[in-house]
C-alpha atoms as a PDB file:
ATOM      1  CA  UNK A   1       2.071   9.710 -27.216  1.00  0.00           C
ATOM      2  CA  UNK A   2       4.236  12.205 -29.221  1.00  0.00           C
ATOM      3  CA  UNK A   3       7.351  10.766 -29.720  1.00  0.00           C
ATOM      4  CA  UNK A   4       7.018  10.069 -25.608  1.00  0.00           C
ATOM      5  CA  UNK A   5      10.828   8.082 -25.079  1.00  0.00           C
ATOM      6  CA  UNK A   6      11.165   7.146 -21.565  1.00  0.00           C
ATOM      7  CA  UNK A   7      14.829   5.301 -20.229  1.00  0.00           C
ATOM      8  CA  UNK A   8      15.431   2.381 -17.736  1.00  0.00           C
ATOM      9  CA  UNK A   9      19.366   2.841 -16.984  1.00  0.00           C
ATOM     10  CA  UNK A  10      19.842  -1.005 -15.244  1.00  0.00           C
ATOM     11  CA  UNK A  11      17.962  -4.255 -17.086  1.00  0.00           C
ATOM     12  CA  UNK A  12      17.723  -6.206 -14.103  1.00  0.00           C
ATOM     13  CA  UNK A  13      14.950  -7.442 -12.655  1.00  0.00           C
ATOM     14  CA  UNK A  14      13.535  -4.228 -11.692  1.00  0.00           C
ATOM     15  CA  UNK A  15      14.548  -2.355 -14.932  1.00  0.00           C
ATOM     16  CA  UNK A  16      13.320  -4.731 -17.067  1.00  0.00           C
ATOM     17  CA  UNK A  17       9.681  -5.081 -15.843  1.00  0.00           C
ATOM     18  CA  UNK A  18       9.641  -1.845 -15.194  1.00  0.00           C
ATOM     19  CA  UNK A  19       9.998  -1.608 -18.952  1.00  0.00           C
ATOM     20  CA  UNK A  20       7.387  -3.777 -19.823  1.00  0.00           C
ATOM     21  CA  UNK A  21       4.959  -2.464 -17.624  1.00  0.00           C
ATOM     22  CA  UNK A  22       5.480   0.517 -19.355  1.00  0.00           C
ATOM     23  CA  UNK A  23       4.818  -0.537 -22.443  1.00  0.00           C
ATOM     24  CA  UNK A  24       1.801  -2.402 -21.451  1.00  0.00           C
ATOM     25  CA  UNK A  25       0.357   1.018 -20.324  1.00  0.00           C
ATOM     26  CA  UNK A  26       1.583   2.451 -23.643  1.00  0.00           C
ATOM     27  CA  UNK A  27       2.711   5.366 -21.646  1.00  0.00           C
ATOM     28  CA  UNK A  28       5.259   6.427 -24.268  1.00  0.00           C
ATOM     29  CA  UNK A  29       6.201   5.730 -28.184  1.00  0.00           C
ATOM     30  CA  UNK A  30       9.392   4.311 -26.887  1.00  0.00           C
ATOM     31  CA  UNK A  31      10.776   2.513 -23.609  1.00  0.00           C
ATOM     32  CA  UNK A  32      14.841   2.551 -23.830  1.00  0.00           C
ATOM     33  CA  UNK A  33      16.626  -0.015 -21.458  1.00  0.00           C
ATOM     34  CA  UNK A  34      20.110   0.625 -21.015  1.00  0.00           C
ATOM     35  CA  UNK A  35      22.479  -1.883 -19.617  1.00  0.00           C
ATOM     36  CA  UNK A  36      26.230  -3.058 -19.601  1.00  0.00           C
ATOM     37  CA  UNK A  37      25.344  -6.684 -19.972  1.00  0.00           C
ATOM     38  CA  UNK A  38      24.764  -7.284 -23.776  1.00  0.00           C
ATOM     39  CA  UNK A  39      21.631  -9.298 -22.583  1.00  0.00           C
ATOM     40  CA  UNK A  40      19.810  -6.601 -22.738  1.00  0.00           C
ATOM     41  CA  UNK A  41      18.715  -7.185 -26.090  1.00  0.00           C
ATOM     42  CA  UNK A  42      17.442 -10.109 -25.698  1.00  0.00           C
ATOM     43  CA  UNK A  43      15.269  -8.908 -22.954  1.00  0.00           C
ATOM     44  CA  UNK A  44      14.065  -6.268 -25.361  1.00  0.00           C
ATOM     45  CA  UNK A  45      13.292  -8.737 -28.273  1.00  0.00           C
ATOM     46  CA  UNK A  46      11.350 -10.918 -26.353  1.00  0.00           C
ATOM     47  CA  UNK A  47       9.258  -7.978 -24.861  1.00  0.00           C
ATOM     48  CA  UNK A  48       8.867  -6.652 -28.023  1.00  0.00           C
ATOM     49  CA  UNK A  49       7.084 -10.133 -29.369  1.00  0.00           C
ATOM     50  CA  UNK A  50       4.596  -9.650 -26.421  1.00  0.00           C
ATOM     51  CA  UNK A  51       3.438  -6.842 -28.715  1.00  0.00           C
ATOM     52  CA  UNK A  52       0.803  -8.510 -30.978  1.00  0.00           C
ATOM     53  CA  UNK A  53      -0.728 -10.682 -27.730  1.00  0.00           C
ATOM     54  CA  UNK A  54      -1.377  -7.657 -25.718  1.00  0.00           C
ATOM     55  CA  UNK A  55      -1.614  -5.254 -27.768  1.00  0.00           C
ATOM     56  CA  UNK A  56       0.646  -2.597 -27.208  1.00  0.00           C
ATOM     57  CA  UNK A  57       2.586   0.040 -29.631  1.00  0.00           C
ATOM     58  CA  UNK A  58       5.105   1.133 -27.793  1.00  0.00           C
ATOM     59  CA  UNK A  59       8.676   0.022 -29.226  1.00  0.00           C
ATOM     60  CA  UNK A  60      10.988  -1.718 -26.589  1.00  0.00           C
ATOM     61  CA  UNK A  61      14.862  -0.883 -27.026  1.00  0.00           C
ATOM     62  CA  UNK A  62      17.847  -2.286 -25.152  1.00  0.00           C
ATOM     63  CA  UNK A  63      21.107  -0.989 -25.800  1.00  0.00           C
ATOM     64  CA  UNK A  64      24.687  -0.877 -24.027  1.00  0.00           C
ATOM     65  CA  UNK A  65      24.977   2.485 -25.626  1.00  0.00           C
ATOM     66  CA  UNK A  66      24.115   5.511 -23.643  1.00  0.00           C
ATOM     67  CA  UNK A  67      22.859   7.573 -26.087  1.00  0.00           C
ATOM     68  CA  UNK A  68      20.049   5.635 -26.796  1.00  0.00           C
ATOM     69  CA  UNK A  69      18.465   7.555 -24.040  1.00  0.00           C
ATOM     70  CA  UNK A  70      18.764  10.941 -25.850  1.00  0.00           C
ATOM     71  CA  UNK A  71      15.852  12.923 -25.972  1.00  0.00           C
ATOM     72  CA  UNK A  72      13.903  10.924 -23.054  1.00  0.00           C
ATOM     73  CA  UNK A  73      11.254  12.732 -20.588  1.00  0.00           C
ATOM     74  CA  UNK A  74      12.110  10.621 -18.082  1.00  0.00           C
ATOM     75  CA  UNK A  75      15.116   8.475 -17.096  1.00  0.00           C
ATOM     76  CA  UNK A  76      14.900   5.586 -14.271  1.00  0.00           C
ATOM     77  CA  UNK A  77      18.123   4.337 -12.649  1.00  0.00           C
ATOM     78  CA  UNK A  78      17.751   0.962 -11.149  1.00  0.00           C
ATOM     79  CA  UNK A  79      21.202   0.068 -11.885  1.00  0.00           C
ATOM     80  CA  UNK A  80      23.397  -0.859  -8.986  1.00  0.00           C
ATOM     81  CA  UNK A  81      25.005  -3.938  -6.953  1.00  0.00           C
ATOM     82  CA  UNK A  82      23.430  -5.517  -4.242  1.00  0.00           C
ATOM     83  CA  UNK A  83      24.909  -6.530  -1.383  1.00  0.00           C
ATOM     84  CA  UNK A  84      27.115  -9.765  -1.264  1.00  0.00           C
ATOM     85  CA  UNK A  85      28.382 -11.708   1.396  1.00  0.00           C
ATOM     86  CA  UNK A  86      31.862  -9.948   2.985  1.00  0.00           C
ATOM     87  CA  UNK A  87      30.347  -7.048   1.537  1.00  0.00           C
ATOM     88  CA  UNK A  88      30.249  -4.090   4.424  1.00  0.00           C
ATOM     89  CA  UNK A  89      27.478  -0.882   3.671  1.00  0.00           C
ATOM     90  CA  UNK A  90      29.920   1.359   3.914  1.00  0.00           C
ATOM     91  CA  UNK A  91      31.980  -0.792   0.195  1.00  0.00           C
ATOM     92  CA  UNK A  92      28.209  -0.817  -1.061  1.00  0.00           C
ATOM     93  CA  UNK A  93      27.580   2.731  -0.375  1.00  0.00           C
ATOM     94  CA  UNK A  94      30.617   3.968  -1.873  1.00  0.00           C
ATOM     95  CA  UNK A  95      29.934   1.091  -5.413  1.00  0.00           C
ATOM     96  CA  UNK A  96      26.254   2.289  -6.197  1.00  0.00           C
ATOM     97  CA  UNK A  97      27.593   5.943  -5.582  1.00  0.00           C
ATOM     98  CA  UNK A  98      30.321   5.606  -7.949  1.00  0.00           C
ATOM     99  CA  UNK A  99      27.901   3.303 -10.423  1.00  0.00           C
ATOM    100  CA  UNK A 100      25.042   6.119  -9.770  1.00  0.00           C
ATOM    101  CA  UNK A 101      27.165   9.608 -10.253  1.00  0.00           C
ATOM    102  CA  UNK A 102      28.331   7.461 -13.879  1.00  0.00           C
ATOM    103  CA  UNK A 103      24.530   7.132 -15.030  1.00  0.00           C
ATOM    104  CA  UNK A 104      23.819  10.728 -13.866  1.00  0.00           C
ATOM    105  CA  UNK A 105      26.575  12.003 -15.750  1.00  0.00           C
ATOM    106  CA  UNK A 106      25.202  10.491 -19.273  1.00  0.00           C
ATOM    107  CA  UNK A 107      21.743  11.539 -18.497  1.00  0.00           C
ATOM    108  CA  UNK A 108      22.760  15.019 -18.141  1.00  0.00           C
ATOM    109  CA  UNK A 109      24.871  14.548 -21.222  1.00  0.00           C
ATOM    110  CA  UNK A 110      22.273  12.940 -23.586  1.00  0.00           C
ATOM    111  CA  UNK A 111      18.560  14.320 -21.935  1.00  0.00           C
ATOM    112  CA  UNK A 112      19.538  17.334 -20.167  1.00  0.00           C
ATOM    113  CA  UNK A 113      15.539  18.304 -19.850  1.00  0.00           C
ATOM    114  CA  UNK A 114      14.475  14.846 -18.231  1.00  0.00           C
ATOM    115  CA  UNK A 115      12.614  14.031 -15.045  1.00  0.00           C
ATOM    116  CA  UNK A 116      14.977  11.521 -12.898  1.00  0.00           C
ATOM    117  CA  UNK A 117      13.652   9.053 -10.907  1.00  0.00           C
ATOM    118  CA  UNK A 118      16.240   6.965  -8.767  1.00  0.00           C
ATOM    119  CA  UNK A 119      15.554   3.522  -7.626  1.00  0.00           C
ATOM    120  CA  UNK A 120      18.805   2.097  -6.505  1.00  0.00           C
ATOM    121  CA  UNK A 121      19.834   1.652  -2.584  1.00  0.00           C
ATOM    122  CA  UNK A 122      20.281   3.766  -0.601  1.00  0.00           C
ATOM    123  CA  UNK A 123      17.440   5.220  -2.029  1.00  0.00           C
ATOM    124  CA  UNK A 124      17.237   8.392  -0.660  1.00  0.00           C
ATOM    125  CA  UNK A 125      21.048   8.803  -0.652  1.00  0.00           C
ATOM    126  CA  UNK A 126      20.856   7.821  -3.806  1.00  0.00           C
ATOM    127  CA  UNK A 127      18.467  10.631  -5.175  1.00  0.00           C
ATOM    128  CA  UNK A 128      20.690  12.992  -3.548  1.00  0.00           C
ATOM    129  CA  UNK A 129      23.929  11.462  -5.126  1.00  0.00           C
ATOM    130  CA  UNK A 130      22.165  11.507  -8.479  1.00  0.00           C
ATOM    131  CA  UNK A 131      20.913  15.212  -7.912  1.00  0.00           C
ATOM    132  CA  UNK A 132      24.318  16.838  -7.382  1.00  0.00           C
ATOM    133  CA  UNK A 133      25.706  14.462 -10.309  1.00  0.00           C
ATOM    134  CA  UNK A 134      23.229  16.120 -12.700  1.00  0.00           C
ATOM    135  CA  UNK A 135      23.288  19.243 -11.273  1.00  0.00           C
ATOM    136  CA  UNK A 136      19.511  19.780 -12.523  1.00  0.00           C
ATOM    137  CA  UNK A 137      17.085  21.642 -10.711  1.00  0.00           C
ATOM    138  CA  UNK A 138      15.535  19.475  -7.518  1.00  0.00           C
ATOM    139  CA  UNK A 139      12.083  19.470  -9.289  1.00  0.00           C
ATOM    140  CA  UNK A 140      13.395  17.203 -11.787  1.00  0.00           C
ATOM    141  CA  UNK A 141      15.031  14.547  -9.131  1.00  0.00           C
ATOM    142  CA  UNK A 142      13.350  12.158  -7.207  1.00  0.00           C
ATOM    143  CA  UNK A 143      13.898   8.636  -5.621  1.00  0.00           C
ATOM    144  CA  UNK A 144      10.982   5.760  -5.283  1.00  0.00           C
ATOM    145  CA  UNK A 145      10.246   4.992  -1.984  1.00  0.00           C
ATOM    146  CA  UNK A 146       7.090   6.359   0.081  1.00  0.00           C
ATOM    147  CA  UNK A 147       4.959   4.507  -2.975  1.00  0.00           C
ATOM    148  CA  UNK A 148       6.190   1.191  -2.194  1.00  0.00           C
ATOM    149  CA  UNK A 149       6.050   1.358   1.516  1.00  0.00           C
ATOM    150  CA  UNK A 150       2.772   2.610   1.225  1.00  0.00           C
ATOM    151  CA  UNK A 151       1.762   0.178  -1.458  1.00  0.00           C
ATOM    152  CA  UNK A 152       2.459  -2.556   0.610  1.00  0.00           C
ATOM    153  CA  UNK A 153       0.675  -0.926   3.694  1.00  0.00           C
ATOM    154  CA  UNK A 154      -2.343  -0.787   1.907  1.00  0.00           C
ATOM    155  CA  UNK A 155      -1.907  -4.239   0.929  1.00  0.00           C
ATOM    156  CA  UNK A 156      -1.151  -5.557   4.618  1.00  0.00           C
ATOM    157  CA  UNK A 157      -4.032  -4.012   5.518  1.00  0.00           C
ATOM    158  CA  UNK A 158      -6.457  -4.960   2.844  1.00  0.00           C
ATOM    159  CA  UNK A 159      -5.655  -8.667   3.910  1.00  0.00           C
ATOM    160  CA  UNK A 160      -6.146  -8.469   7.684  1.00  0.00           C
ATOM    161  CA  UNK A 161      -9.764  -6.895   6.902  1.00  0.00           C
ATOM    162  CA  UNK A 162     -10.906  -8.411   3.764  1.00  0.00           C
ATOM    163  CA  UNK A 163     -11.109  -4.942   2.010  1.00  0.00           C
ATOM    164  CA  UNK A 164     -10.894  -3.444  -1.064  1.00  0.00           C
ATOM    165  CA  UNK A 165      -6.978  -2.240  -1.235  1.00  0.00           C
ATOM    166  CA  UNK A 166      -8.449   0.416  -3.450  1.00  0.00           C
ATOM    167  CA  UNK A 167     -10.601   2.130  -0.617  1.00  0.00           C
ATOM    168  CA  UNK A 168      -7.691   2.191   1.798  1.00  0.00           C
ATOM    169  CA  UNK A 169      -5.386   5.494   2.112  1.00  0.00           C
ATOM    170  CA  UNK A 170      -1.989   4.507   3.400  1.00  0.00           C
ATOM    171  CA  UNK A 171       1.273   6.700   4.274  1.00  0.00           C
ATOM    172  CA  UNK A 172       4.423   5.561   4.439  1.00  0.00           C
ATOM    173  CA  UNK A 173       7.287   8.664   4.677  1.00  0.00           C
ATOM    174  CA  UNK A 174      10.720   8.879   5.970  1.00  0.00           C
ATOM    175  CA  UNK A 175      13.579   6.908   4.831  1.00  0.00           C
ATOM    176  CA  UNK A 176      13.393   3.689   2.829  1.00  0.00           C
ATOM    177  CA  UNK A 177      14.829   1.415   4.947  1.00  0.00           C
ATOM    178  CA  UNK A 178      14.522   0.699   8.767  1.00  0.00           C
ATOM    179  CA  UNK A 179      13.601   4.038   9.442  1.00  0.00           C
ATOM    180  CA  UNK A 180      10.629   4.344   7.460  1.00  0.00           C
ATOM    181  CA  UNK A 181       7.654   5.902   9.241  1.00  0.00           C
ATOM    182  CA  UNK A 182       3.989   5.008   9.028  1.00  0.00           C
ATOM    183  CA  UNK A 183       1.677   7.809   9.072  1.00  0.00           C
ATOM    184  CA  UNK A 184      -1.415   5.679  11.586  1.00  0.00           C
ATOM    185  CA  UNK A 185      -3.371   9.077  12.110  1.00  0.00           C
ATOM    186  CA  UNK A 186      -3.427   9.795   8.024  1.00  0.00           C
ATOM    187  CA  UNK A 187      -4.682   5.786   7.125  1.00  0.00           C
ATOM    188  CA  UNK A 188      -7.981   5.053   6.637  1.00  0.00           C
ATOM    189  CA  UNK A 189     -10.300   2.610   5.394  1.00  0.00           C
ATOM    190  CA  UNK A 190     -13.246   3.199   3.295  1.00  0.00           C
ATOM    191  CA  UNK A 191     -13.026   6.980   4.597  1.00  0.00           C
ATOM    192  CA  UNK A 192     -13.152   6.158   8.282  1.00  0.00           C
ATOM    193  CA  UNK A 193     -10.069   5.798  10.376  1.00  0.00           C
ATOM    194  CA  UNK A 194      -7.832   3.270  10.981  1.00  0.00           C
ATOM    195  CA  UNK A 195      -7.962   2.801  14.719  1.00  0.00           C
ATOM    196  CA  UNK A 196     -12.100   2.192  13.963  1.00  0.00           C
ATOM    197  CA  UNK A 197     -11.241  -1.006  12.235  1.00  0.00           C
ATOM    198  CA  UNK A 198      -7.711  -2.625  14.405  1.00  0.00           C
ATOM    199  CA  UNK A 199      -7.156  -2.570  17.873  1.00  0.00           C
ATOM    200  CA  UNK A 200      -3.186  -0.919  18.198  1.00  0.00           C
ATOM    201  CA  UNK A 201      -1.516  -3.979  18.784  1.00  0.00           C
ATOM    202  CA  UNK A 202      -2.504  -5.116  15.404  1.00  0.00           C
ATOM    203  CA  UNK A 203      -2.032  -2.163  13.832  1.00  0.00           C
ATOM    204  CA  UNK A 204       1.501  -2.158  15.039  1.00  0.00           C
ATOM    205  CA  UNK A 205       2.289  -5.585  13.896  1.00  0.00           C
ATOM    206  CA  UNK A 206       0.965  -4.710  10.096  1.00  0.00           C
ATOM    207  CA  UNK A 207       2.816  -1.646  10.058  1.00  0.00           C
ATOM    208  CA  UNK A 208       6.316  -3.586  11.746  1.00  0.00           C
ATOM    209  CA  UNK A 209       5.795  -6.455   8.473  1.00  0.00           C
ATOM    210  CA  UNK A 210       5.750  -3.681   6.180  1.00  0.00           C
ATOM    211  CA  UNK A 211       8.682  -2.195   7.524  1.00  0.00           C
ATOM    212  CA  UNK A 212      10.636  -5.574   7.208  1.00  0.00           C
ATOM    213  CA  UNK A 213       8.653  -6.614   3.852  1.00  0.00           C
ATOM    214  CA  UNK A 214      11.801  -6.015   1.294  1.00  0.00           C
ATOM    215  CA  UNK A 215      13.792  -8.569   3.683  1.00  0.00           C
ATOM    216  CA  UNK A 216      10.687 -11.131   4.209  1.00  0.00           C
ATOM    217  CA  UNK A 217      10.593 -11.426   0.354  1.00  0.00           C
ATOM    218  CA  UNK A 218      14.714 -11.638   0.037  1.00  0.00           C
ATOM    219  CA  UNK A 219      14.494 -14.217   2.820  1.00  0.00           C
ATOM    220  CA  UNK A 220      11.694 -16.441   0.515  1.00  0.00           C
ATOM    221  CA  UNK A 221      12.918 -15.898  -3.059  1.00  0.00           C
ATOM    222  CA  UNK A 222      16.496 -16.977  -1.485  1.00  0.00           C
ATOM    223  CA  UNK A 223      18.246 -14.843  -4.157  1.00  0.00           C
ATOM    224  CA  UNK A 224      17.693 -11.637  -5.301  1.00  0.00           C
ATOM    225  CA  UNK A 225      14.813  -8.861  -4.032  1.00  0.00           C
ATOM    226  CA  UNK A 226      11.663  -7.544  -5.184  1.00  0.00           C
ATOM    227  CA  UNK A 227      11.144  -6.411  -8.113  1.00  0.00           C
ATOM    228  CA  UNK A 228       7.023  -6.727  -9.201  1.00  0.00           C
ATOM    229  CA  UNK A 229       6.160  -3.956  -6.552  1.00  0.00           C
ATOM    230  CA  UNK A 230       9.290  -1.732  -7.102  1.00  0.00           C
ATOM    231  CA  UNK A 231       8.802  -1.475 -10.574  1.00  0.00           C
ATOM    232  CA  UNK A 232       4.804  -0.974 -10.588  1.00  0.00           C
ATOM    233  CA  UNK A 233       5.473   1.706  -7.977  1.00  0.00           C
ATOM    234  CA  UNK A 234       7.804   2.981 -10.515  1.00  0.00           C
ATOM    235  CA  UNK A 235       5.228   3.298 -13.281  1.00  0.00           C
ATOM    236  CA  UNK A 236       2.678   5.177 -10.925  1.00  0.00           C
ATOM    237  CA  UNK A 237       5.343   7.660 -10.482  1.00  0.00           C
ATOM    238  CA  UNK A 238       6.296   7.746 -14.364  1.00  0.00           C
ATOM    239  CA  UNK A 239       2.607   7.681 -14.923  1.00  0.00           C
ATOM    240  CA  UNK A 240       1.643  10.942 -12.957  1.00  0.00           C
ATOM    241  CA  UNK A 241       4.804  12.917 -14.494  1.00  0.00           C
ATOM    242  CA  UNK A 242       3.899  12.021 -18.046  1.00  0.00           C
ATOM    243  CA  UNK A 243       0.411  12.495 -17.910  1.00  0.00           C
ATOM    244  CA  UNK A 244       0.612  15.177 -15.786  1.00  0.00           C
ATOM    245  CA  UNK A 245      -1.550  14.107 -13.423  1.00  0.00           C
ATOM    246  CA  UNK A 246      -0.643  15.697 -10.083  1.00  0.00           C
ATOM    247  CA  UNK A 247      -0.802  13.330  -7.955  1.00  0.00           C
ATOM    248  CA  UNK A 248       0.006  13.087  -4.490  1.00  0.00           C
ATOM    249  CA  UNK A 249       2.685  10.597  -4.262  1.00  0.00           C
ATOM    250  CA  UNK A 250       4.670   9.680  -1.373  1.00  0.00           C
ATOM    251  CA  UNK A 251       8.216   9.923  -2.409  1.00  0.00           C
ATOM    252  CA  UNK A 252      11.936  10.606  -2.053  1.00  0.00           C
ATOM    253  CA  UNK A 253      12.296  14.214  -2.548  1.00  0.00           C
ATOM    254  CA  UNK A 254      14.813  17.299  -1.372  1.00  0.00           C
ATOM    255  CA  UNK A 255      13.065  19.266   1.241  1.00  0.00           C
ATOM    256  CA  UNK A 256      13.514  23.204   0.647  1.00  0.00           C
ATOM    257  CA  UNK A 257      11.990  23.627   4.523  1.00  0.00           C
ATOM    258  CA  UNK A 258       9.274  21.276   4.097  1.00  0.00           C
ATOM    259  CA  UNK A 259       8.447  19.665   7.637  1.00  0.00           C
ATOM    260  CA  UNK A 260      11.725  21.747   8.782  1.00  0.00           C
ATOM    261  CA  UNK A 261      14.269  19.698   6.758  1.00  0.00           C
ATOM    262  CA  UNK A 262      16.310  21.572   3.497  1.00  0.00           C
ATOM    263  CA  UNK A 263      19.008  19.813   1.319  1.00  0.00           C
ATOM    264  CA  UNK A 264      18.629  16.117   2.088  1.00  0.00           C
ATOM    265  CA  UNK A 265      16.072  14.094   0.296  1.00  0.00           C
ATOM    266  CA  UNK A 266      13.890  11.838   2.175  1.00  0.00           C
ATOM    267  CA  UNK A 267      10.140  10.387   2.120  1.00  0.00           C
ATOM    268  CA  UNK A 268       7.456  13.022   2.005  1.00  0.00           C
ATOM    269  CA  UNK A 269       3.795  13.450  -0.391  1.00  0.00           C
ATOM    270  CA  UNK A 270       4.917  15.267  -3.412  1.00  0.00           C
ATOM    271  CA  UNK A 271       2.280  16.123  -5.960  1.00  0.00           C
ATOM    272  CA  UNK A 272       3.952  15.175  -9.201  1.00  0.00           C
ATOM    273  CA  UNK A 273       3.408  16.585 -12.151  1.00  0.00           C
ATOM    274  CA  UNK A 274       5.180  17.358 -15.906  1.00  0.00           C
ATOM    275  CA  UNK A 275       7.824  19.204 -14.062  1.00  0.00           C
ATOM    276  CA  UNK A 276       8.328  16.341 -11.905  1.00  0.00           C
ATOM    277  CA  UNK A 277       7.952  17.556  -7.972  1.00  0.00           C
ATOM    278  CA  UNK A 278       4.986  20.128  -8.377  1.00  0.00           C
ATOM    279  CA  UNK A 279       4.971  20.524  -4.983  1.00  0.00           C
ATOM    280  CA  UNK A 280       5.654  18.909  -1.138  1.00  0.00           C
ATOM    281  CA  UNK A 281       2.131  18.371   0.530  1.00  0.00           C
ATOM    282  CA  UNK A 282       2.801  19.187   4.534  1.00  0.00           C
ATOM    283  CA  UNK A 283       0.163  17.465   6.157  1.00  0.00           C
ATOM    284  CA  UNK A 284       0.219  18.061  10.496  1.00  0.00           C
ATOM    285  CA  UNK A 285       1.868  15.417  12.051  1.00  0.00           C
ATOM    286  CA  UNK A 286       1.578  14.129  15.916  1.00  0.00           C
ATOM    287  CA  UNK A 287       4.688  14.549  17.822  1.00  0.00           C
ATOM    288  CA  UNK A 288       5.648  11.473  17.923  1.00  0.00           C
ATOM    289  CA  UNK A 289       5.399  11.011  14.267  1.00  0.00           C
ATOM    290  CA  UNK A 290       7.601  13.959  13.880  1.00  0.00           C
ATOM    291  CA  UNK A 291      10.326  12.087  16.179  1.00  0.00           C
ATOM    292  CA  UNK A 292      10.221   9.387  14.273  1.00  0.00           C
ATOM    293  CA  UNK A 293      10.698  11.355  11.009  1.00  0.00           C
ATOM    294  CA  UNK A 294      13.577  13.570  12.193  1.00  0.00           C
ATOM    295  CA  UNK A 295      15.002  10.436  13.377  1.00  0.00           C
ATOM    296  CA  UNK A 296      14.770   9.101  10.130  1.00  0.00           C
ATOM    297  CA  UNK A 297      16.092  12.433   8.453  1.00  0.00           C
ATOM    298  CA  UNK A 298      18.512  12.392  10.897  1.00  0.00           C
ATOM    299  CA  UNK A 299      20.475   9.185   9.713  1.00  0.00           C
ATOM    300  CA  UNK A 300      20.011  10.090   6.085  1.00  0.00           C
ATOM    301  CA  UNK A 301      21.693  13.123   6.739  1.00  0.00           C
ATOM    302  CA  UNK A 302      24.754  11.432   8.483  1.00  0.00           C
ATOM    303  CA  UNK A 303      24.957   9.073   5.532  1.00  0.00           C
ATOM    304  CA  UNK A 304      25.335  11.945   3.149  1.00  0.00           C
ATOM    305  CA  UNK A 305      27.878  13.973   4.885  1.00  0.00           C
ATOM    306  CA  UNK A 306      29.765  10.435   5.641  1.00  0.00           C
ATOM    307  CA  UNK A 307      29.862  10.969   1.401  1.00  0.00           C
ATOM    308  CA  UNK A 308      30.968  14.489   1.641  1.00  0.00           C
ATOM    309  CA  UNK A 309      33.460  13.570   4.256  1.00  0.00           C
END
């Protein structure tokens, strides 16, 4: 691992087993979780214990101190409010900017060379908040969001036909949110299409679940979101930058012409890689996949001059 240190900025739910997936995969010496809440270090003791059951070397920190993260190769930020009751999206927008442009600011400060990846809502606004807070090149910026979509896809999927999640290729891009866009014509299913397995009707009712999946599971847990899925599609992404796998990964990235979009960041397959974004994989879309992905940059965009504004 070579003194591998890799940063959670936000214990919560998501942070926090976002950490200790990490350390079950031993993908660094060190996993740093950084929170305001002094609980934090309880979190990280009791992780820590896990060690001798499962195994694991990698040393679990929690700190309120920001430069605990010095030195890390990657930093997540999951930190952020959600939203309350009385709460508009415009006063939650403007709170996880203000919370986001903070953590930015101390991970330029204390790892000036690390891969970002940004997890808090708006995601995609988000990355882009947390890109011009940094200032650092827009390789080395990216938001989660295209994994999880298409994570759950897959899954969706794998239940209606009794398959093998592994053998299924799902893409989610776009937004994350309402907007997302499933990709039908790039899914298949143990190499054959999709529309060879589901009539469209059904198709259309997996892909409008997974679209609405982050507020089916608020609506059952009662409080809170999700927080398994998020952080394992986390990992994946940590897990192809550190290992330098190069990966295709669908994710929130800033387009530099890609699909005909440039300085907004938004869902799209990004091989990822030690540098972070290697590269944005432009696959031929129908038309009316386009439309519904310029519809989806579209909003983003409006969000993030409402910001400039």
């Amino acid at each position: 691992m070579n003194n591998m240190k890799i940063s959670i900025i936000g214990a919560g739910q998501v942070g926090s087993t976002t950490a200790f997936l990490l350390a079950l995969k031993e993908l660094a010496d060190e996993v740093v979780m950084v929170d305001i809440n002094p609980s934090v270090l309880g979190k990280a003791l009791d992780m820590n214990c896990c060690s001798p059951l499962e195994g694991f070397r990698t040393k679990i920190t929690g700190s309120t101190d920001y430069s605990a993260i010095s030195g890390s190769a990657v930093v997540v930020i999951t930190a952020g409010l959600a939203r309350t009751p009385g709460m508009s999206r415009e006063d939650l927008l403007l709170k996880n900017k203000e919370i986001v442009e903070g953590a930015a600011s101390k991970i330029k400060e204390f790892s000036p060379e690390a891969v970002v990846i940004v997890v808090t809502n708006p995601l995609d606004v988000m990355a882009y908040v947390a890109w011009k807070a940094t200032g650092f090149p827009k390789q080395r910026v990216m938001g989660m969001a295209g994994t999880l979509d298409s994570a759950r896809l897959k899954y969706f999927l794998s239940e209606e036909l009794g398959a093998n999640p592994r053998e299924i290729e799902g893409l989610v891009l776009g937004a994350h949110g309402d907007s997302m866009v499933a990709m039908p014509a790039l899914t298949k299913i143990g190499g054959k299409p999709v529309g060879q397995h589901l009539s469209p009707e059904k198709l259309q009712k997996i892909i409008s679940r997974t679209q609405n999946c982050g507020a089916e599971i608020v609506n059952l847990l009662k409080t809170g979101s999700a927080y398994y899925s998020p952080a394992s599609s986390v990992v994946t992404m940590v897990q192809s930058v550190i290992n330098d796998e190069r990966k295709v990964v669908p994710c929130s990235v800033c387009a530099d012409g890609e699909y005909g979009y440039s300085g907004i960041f938004l869902g799209l397959p990004a091989v990822l890689g030690k540098d972070g974004v290697e590269k944005i994989i432009e696959y031929p879309l129908a038309p009316e996949a386009k439309a519904l992905l310029n519809k989806s940059a579209e909003e983003t965009l409006k969000i993030i001059q409402g910001l400039a504004a």
